[in-house]
N, C-alpha and C. Protein backbone atom coordinates (compact mmCIF):
# COMPACT_ATOMS: atom_id res chain seq x y z
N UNK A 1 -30.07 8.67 -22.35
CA UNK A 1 -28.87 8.75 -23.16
C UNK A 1 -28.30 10.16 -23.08
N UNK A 2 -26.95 10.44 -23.04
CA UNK A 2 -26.31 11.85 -22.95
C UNK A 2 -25.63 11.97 -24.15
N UNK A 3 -25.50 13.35 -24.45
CA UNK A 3 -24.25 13.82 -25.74
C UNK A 3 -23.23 12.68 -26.12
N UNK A 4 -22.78 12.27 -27.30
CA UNK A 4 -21.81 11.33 -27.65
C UNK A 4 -20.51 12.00 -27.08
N UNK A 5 -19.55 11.53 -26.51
CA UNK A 5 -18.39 11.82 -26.21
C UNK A 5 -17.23 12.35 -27.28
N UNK A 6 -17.48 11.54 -28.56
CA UNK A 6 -16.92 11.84 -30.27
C UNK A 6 -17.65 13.50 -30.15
N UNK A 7 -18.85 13.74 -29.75
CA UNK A 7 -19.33 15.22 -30.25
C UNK A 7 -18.65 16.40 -29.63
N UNK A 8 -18.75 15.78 -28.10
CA UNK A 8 -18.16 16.35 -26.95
C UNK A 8 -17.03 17.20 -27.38
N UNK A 9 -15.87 16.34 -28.11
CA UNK A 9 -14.57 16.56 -28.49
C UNK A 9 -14.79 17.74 -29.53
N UNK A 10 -15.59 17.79 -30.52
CA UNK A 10 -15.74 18.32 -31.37
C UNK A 10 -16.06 19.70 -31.60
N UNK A 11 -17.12 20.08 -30.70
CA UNK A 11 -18.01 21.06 -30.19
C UNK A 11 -17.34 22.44 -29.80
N UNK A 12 -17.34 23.37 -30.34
CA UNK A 12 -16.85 24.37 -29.70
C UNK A 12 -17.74 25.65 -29.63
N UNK A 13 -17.55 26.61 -28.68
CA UNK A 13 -18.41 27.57 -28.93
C UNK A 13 -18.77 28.45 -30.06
N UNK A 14 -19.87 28.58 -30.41
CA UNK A 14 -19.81 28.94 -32.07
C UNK A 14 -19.85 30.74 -31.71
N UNK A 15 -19.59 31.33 -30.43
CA UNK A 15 -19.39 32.81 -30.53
C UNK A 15 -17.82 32.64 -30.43
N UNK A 16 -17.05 32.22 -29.83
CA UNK A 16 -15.31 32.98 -29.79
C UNK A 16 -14.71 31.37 -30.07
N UNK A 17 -15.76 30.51 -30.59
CA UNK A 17 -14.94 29.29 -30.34
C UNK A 17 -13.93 28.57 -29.84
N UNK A 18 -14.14 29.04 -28.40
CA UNK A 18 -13.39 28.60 -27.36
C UNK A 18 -13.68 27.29 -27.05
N UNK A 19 -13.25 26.91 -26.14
CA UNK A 19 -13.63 25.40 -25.28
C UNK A 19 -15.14 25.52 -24.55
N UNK A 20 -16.08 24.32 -24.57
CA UNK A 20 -17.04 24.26 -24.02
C UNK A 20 -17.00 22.84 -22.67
N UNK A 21 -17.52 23.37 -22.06
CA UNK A 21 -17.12 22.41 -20.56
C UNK A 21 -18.90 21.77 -20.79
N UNK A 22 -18.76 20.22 -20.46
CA UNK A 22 -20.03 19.62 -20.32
C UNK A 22 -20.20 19.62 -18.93
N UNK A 23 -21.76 19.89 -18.76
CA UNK A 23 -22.62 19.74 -17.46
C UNK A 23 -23.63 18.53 -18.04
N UNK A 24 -23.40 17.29 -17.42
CA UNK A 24 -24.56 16.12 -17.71
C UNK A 24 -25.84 16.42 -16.24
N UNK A 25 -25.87 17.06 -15.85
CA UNK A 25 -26.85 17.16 -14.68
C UNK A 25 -26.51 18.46 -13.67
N UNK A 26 -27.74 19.35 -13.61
CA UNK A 26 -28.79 18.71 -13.61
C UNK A 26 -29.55 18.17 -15.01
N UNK A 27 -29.40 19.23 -15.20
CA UNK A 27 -29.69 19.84 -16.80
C UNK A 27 -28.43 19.68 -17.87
N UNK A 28 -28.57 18.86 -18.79
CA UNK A 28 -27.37 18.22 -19.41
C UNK A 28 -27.55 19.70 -20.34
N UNK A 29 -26.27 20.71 -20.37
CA UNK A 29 -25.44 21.64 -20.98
C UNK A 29 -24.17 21.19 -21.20
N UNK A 30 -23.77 22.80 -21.81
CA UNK A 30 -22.45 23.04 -22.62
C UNK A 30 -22.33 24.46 -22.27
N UNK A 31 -21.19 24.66 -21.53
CA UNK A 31 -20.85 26.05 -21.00
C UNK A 31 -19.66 26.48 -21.42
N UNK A 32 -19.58 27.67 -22.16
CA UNK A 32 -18.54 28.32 -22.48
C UNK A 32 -18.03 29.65 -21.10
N UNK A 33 -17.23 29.70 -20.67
CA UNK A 33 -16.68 30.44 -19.72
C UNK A 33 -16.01 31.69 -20.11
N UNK A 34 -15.59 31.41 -21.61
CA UNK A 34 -14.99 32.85 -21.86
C UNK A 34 -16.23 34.04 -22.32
N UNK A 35 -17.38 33.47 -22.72
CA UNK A 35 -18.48 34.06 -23.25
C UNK A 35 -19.49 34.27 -22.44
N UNK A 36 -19.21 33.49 -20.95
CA UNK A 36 -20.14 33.61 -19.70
C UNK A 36 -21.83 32.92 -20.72
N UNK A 37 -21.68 32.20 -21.55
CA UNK A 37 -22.97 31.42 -22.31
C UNK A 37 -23.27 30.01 -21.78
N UNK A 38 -24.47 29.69 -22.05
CA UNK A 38 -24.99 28.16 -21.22
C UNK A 38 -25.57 27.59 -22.69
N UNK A 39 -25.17 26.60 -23.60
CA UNK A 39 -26.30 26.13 -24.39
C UNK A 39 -26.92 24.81 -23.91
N UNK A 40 -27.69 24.57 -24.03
CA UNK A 40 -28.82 23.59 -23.71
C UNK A 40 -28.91 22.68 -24.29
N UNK A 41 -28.71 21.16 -23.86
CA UNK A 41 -28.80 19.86 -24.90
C UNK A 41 -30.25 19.02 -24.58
N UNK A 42 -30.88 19.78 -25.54
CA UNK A 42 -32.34 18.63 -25.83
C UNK A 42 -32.30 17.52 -27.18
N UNK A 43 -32.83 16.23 -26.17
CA UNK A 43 -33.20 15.41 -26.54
C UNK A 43 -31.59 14.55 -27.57
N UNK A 44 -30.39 15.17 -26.82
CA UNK A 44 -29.48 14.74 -27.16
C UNK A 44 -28.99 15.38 -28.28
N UNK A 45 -29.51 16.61 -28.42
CA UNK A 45 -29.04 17.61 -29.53
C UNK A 45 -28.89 19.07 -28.91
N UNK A 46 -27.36 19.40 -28.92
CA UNK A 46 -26.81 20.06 -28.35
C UNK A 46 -27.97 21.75 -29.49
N UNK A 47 -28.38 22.80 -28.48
CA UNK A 47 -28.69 24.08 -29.18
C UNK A 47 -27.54 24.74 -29.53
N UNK A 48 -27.16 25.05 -30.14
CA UNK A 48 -25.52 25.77 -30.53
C UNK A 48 -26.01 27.12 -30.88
N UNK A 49 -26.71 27.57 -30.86
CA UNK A 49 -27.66 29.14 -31.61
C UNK A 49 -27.17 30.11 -30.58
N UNK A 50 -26.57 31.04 -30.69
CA UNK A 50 -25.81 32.13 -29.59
C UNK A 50 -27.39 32.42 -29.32
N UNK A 51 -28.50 33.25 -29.78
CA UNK A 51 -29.46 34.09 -29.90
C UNK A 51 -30.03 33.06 -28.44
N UNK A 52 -29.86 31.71 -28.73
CA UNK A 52 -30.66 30.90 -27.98
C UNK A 52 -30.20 30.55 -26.72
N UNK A 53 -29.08 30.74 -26.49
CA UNK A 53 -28.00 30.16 -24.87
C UNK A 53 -28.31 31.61 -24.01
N UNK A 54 -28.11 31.01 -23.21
CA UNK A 54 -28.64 31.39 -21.39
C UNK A 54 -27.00 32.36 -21.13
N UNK A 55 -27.09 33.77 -20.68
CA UNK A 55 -25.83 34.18 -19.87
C UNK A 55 -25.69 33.36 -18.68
N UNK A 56 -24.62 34.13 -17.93
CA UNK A 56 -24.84 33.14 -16.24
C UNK A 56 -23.75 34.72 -15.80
């Protein structure tokens, strides 16, 4: 099962709350581009925690 699409819409980056772009694979993320941040969706629960997302 992947992120609900209703959440998808919803979701924004919680540092500049910009737009977040979904990656369902490899690794199902949520990438913010203005913040250069990666958060990580386990077990169908998106991590939203700045402290916790990946730069790139």
């Amino acid at each position: 099962m992947s992120l609900a699409p209703d959440l998808r819409d919803i979701l924004v980056c919680p540092k500049c709350k910009g737009e977040l772009e979904y990656h369902p694979a490899p690794r199902e993320e949520l990438v913010c581009h203005a913040c250069r941040l990666i958060y990580v969706v386990e077990d169908d629960i998106p991590i939203m925690l700045i402290d916790e997302a990946k730069s790139f």
